[in-house]
N, C-alpha and C. Protein backbone atom coordinates (compact mmCIF):
# COMPACT_ATOMS: atom_id res chain seq x y z
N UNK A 1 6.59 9.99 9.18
CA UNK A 1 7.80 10.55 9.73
C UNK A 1 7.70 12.06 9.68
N UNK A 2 7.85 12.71 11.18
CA UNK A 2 7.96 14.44 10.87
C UNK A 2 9.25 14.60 11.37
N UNK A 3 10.01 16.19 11.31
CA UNK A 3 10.60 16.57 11.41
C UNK A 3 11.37 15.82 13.06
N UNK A 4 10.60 15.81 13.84
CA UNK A 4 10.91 15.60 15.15
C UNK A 4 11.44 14.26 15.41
N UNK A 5 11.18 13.40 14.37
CA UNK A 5 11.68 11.66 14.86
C UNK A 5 13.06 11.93 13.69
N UNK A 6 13.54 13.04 13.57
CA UNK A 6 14.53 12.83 12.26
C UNK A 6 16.18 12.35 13.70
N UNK A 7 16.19 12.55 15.15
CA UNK A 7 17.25 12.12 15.71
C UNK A 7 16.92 11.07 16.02
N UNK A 8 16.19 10.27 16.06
CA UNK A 8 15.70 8.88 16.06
C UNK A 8 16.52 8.50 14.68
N UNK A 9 16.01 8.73 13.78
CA UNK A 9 15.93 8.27 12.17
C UNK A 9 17.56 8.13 12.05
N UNK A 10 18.12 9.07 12.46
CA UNK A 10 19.71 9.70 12.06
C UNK A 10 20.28 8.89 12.80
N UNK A 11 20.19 8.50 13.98
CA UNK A 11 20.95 7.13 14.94
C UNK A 11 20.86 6.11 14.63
N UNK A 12 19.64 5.38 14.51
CA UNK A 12 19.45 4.20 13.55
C UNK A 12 20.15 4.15 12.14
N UNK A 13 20.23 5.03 11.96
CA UNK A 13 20.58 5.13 10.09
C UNK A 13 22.01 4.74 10.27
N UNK A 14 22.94 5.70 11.20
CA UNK A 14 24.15 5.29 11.57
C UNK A 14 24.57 4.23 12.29
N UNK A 15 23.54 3.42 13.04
CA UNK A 15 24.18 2.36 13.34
C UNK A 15 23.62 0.99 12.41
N UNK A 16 22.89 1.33 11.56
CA UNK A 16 22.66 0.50 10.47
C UNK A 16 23.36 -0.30 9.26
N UNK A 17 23.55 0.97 9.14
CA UNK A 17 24.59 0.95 8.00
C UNK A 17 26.03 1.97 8.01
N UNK A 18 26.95 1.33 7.36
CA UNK A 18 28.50 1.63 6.98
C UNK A 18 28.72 3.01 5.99
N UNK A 19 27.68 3.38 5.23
CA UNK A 19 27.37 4.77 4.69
C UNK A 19 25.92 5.23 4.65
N UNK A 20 25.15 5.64 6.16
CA UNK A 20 24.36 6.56 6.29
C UNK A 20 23.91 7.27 5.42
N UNK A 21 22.79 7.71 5.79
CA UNK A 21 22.32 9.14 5.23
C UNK A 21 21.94 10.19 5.84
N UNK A 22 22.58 11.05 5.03
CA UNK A 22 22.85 12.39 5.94
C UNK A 22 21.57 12.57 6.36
N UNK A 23 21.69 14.23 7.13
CA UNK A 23 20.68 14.90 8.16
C UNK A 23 19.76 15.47 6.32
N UNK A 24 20.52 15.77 6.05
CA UNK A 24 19.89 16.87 4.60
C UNK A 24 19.30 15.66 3.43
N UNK A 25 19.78 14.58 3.17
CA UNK A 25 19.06 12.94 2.64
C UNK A 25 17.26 13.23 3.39
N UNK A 26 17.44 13.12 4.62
CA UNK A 26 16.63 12.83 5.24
C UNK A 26 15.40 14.15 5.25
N UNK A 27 16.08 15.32 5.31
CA UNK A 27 15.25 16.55 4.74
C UNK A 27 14.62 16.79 3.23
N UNK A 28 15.35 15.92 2.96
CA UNK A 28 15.45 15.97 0.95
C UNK A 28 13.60 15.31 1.06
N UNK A 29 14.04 13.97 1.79
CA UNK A 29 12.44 13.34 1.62
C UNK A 29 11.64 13.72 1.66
N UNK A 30 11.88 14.31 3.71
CA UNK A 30 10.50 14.43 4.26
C UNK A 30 9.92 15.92 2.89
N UNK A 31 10.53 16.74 2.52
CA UNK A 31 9.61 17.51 1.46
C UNK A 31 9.60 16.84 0.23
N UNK A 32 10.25 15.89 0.03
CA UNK A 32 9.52 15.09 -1.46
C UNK A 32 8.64 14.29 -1.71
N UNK A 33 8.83 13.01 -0.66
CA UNK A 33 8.38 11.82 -0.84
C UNK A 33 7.48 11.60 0.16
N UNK A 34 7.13 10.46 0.36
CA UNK A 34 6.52 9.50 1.53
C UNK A 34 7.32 9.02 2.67
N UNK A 35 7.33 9.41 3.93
CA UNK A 35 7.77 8.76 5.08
C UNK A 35 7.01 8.29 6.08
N UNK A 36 7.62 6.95 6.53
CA UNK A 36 6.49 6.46 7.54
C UNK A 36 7.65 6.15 8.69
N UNK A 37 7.24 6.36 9.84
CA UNK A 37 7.98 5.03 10.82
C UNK A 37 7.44 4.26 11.22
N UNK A 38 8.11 2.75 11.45
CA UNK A 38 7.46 1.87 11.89
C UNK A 38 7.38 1.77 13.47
N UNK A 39 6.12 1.81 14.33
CA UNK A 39 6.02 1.43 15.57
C UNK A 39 5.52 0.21 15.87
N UNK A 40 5.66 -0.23 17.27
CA UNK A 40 5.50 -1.37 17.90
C UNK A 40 3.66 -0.96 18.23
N UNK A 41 2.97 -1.84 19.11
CA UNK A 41 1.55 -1.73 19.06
C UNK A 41 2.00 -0.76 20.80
N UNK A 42 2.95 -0.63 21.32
CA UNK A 42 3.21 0.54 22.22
C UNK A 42 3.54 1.76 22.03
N UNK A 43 3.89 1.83 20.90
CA UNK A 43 4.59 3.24 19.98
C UNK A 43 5.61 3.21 20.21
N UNK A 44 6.35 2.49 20.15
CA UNK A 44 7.93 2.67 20.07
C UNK A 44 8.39 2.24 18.93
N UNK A 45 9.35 3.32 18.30
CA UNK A 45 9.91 3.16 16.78
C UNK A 45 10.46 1.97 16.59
N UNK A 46 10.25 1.40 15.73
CA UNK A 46 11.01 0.29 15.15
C UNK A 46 11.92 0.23 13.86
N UNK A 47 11.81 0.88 12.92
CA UNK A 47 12.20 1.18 11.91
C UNK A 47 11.45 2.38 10.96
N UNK A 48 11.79 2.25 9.78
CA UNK A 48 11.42 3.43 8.90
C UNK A 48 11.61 3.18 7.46
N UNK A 49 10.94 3.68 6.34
CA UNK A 49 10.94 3.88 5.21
C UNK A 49 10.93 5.17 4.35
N UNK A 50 11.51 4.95 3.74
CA UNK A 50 11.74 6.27 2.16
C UNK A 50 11.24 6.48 1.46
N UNK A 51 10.17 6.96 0.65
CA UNK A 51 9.50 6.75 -0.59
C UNK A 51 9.81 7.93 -1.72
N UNK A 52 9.61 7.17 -2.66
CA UNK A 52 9.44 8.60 -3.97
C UNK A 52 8.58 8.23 -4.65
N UNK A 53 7.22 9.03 -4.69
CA UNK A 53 6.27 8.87 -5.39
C UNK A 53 6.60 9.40 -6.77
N UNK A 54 5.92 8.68 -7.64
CA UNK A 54 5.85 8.99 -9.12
C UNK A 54 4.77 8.56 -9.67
N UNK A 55 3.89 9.49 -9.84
CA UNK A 55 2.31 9.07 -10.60
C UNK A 55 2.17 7.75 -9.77
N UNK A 56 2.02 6.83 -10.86
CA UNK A 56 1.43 5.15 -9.74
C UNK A 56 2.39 4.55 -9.41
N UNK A 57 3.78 5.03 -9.37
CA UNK A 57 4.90 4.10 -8.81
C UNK A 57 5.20 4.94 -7.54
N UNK A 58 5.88 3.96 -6.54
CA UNK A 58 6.40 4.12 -5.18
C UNK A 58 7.96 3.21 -5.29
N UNK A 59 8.70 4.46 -5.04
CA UNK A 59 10.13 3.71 -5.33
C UNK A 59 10.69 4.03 -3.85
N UNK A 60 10.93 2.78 -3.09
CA UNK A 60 11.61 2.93 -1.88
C UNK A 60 12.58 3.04 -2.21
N UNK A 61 13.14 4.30 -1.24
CA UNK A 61 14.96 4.42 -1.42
C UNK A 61 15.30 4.23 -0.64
N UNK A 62 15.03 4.14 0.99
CA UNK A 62 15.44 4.05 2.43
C UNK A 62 14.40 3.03 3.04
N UNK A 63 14.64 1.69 3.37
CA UNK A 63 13.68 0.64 4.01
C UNK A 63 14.35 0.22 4.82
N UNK A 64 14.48 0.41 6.92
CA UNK A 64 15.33 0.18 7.38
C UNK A 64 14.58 -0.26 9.41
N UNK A 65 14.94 -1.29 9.52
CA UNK A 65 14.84 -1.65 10.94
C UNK A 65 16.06 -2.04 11.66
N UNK A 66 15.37 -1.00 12.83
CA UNK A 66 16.25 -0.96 13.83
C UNK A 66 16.97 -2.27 13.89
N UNK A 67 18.45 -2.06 14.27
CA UNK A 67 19.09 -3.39 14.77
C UNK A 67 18.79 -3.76 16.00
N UNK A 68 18.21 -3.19 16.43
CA UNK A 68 17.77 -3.72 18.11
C UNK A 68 16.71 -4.97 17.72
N UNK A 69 15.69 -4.42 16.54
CA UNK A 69 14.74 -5.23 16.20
C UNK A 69 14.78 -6.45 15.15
N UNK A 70 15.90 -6.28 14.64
CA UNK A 70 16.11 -7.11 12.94
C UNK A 70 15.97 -8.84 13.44
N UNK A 71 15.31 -9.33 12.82
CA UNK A 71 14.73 -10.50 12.64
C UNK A 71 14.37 -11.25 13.05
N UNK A 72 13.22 -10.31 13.65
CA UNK A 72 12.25 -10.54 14.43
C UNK A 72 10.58 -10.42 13.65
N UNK A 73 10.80 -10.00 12.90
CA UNK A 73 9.54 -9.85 11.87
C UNK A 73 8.89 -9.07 11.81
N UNK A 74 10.17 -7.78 11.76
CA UNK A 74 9.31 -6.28 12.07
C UNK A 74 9.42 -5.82 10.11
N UNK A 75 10.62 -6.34 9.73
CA UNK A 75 10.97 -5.96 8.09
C UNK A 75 9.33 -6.60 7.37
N UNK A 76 9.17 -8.19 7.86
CA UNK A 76 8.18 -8.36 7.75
C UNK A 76 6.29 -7.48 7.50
N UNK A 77 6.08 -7.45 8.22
CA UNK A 77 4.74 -6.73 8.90
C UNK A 77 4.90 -5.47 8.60
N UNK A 78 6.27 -4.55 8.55
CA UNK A 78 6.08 -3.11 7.66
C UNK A 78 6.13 -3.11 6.52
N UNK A 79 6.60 -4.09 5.52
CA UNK A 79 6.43 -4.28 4.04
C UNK A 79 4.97 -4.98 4.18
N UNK A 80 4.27 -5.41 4.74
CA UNK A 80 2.72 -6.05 4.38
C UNK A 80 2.12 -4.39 4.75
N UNK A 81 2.71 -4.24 5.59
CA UNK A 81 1.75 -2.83 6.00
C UNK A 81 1.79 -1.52 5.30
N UNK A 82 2.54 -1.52 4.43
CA UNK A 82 3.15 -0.55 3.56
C UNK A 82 2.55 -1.06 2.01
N UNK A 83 2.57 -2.08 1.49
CA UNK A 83 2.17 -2.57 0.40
C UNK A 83 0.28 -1.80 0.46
N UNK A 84 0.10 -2.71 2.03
CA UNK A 84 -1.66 -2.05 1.73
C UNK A 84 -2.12 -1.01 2.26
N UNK A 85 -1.31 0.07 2.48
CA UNK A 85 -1.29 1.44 2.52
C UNK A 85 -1.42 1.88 1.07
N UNK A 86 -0.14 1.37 0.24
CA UNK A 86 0.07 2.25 -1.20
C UNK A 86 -0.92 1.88 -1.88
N UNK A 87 -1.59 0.61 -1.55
CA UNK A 87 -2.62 -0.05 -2.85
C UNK A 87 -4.11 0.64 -2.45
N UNK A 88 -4.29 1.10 -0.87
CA UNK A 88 -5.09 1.92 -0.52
C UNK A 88 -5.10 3.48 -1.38
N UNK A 89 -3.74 3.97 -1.70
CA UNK A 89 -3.37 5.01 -2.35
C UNK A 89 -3.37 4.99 -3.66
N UNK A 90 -4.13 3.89 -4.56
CA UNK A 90 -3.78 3.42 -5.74
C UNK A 90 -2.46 3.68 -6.55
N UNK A 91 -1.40 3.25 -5.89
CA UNK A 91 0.10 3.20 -6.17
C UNK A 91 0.01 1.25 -7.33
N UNK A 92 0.56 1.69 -8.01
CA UNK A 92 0.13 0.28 -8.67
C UNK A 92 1.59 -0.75 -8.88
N UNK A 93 2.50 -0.09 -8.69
CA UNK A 93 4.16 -0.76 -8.77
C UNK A 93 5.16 -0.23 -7.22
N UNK A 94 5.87 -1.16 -7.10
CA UNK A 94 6.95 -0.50 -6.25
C UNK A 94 8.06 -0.86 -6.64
N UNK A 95 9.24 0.06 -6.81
CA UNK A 95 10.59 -0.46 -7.05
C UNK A 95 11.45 -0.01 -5.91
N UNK A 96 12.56 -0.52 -5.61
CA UNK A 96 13.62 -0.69 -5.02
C UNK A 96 14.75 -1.10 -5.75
N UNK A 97 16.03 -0.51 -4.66
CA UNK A 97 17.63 -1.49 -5.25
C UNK A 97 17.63 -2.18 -3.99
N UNK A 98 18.54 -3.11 -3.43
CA UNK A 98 19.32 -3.77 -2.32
C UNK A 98 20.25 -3.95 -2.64
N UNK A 99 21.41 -3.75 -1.87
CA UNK A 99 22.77 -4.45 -1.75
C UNK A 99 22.88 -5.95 -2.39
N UNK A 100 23.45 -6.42 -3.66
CA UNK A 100 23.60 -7.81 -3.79
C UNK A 100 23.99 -8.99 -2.69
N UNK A 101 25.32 -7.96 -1.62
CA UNK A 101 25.49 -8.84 -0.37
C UNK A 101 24.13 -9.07 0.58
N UNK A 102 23.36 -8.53 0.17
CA UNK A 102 21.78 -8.19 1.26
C UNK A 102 21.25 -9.35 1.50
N UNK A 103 21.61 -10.66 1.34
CA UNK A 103 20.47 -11.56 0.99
C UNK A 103 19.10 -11.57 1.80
N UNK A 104 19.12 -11.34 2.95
CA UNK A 104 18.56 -11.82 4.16
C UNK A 104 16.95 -10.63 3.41
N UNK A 105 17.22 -9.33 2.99
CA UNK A 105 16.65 -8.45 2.92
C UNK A 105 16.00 -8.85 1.09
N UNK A 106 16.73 -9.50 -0.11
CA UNK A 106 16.23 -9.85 -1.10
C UNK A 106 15.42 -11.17 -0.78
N UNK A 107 15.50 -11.97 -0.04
CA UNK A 107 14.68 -13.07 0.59
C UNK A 107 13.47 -12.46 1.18
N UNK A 108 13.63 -11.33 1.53
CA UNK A 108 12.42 -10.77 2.43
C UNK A 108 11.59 -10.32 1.15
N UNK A 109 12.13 -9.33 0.24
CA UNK A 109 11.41 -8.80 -0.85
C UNK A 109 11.05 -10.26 -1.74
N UNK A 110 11.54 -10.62 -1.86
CA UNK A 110 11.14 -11.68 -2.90
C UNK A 110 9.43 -12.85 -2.17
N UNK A 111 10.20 -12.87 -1.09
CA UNK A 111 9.02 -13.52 -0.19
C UNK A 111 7.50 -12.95 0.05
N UNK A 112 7.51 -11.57 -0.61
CA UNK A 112 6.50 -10.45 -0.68
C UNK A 112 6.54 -10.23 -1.95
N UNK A 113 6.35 -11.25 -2.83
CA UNK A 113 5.76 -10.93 -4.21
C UNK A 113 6.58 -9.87 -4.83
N UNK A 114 8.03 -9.62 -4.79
CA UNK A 114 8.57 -9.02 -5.52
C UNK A 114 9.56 -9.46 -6.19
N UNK A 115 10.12 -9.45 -7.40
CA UNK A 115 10.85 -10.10 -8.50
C UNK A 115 11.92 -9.32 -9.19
N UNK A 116 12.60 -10.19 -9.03
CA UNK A 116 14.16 -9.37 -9.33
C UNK A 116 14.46 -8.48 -11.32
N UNK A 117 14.75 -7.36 -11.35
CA UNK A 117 14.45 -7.23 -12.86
C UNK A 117 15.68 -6.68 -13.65
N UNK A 118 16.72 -6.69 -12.44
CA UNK A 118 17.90 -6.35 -13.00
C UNK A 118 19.12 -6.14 -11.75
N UNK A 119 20.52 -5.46 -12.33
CA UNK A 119 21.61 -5.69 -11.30
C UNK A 119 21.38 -4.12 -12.01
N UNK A 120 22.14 -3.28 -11.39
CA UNK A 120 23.04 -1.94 -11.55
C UNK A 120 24.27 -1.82 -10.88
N UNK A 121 25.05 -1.73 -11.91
CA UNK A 121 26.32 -2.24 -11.37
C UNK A 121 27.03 -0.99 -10.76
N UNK A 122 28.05 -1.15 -9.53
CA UNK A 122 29.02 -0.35 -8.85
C UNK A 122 27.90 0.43 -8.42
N UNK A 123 26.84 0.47 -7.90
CA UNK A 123 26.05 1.29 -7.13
C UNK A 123 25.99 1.84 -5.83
N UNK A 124 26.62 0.89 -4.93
CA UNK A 124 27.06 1.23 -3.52
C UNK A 124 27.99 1.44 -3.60
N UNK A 125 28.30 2.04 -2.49
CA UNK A 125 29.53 1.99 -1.87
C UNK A 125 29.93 1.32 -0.61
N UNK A 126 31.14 0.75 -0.88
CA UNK A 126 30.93 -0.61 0.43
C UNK A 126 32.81 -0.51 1.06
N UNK A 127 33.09 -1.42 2.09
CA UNK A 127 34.31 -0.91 2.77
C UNK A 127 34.72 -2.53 2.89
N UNK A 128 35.79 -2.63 2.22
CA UNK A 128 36.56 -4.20 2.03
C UNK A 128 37.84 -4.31 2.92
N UNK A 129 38.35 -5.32 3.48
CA UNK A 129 38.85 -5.37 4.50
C UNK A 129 40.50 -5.85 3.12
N UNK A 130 41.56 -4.82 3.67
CA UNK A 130 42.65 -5.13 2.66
C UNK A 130 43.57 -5.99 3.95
N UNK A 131 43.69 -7.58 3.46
CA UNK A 131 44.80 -8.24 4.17
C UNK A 131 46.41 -7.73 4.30
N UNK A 132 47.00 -7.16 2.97
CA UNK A 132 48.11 -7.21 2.77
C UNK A 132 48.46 -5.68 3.90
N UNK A 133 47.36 -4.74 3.56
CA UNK A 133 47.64 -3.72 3.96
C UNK A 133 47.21 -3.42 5.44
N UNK A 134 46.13 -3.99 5.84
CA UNK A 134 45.64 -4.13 7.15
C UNK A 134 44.61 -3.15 7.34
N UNK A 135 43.94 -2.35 6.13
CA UNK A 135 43.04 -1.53 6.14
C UNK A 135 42.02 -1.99 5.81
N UNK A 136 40.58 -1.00 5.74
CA UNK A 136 39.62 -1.28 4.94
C UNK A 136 39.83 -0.08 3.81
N UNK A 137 39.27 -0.94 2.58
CA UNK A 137 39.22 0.39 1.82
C UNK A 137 38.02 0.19 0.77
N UNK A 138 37.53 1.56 0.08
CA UNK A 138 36.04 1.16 -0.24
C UNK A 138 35.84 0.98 -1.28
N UNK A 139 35.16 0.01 -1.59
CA UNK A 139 34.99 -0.68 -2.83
C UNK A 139 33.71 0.32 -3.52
N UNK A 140 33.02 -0.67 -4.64
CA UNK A 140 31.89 -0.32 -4.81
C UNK A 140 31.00 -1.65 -4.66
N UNK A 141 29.79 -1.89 -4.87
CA UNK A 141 28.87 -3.36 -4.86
C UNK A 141 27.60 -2.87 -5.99
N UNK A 142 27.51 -3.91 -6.25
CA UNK A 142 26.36 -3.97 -7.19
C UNK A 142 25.08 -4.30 -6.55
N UNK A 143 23.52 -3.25 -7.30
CA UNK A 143 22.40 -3.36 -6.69
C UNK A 143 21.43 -4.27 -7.68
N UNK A 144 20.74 -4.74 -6.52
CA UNK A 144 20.37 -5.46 -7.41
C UNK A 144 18.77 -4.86 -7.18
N UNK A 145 18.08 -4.77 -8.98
CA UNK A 145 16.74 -3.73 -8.86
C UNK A 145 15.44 -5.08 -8.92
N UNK A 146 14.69 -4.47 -8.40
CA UNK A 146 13.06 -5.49 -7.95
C UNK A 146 12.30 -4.61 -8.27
N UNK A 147 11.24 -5.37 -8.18
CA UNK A 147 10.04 -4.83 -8.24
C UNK A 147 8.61 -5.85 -7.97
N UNK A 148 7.87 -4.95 -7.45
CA UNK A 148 6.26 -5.64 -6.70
C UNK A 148 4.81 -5.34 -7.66
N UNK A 149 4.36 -5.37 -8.73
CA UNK A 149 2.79 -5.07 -8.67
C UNK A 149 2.27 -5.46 -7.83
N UNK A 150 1.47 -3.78 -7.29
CA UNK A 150 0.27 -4.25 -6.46
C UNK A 150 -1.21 -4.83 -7.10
């Protein structure tokens, strides 16, 4: 990921999810961490990932496909393709959180050799639909933390 796919990155991000990450999230990375996007075998973006390297750990903070593309087996094939990138990089662990409501996405990690090692509680922030009042208003949700040896 360079500077130039960051209005790509920033549209997807917002129609992804209910609390985005900012333009400056996304600057924070590209000078810290690891970014990749995912393309099709035409080059067209499909999604994207976050990384924070730490000595031999790779902690995804941002793992995200397009909704145009979602489940279709693109989440798929960029976590196989990403695993043997980092193990190419001798990265020897990966951690992540997910949304507890996530299942679809802890089914995916789990299905890729990764194992659940804890909850952290009130970690998100999430938007609950109030009956009485007729609003949404925002809760918090609990993450739930994994992890992969490569």
């Amino acid at each position: 990921m360079e500077e130039i796919d960051l209005p790509w990155v920033l549209s997807t991000e917002d129609r992804a999810y209910q609390f985005p990450w900012t333009l400056q999230g996304f600057e924070n990375s590209l000078n810290q961490g690891l970014n990749y996007i995912f393309c099709s075998e035409q080059g067209s973006p499909l999604g994207y990932v976050c990384l924070l390297p730490v000595l031999d750990e790779a902690h995804i903070l941002n793992f995200c496909v397009s909704p145009d593309f979602q489940k279709r087996g693109v989440g798929k094939a960029a976590l196989l393709k990403l695993k043997e990138k980092l193990i190419a990089s001798n990265f020897n662990i990966i951690f992540l959180e997910v949304r507890e409501s996530n299942e679809a996405a802890q089914r995916l990690y789990a299905q890729n050799a990764f194992s659940k090692d804890g909850v952290r509680k009130n970690y998100y922030r999430s938007l609950e639909w109030n009956e009485e009042l007729f609003t949404q208003e925002e809760v918090r949700e609990d993450a739930v933390l994994m992890s992969c040896t490569l």
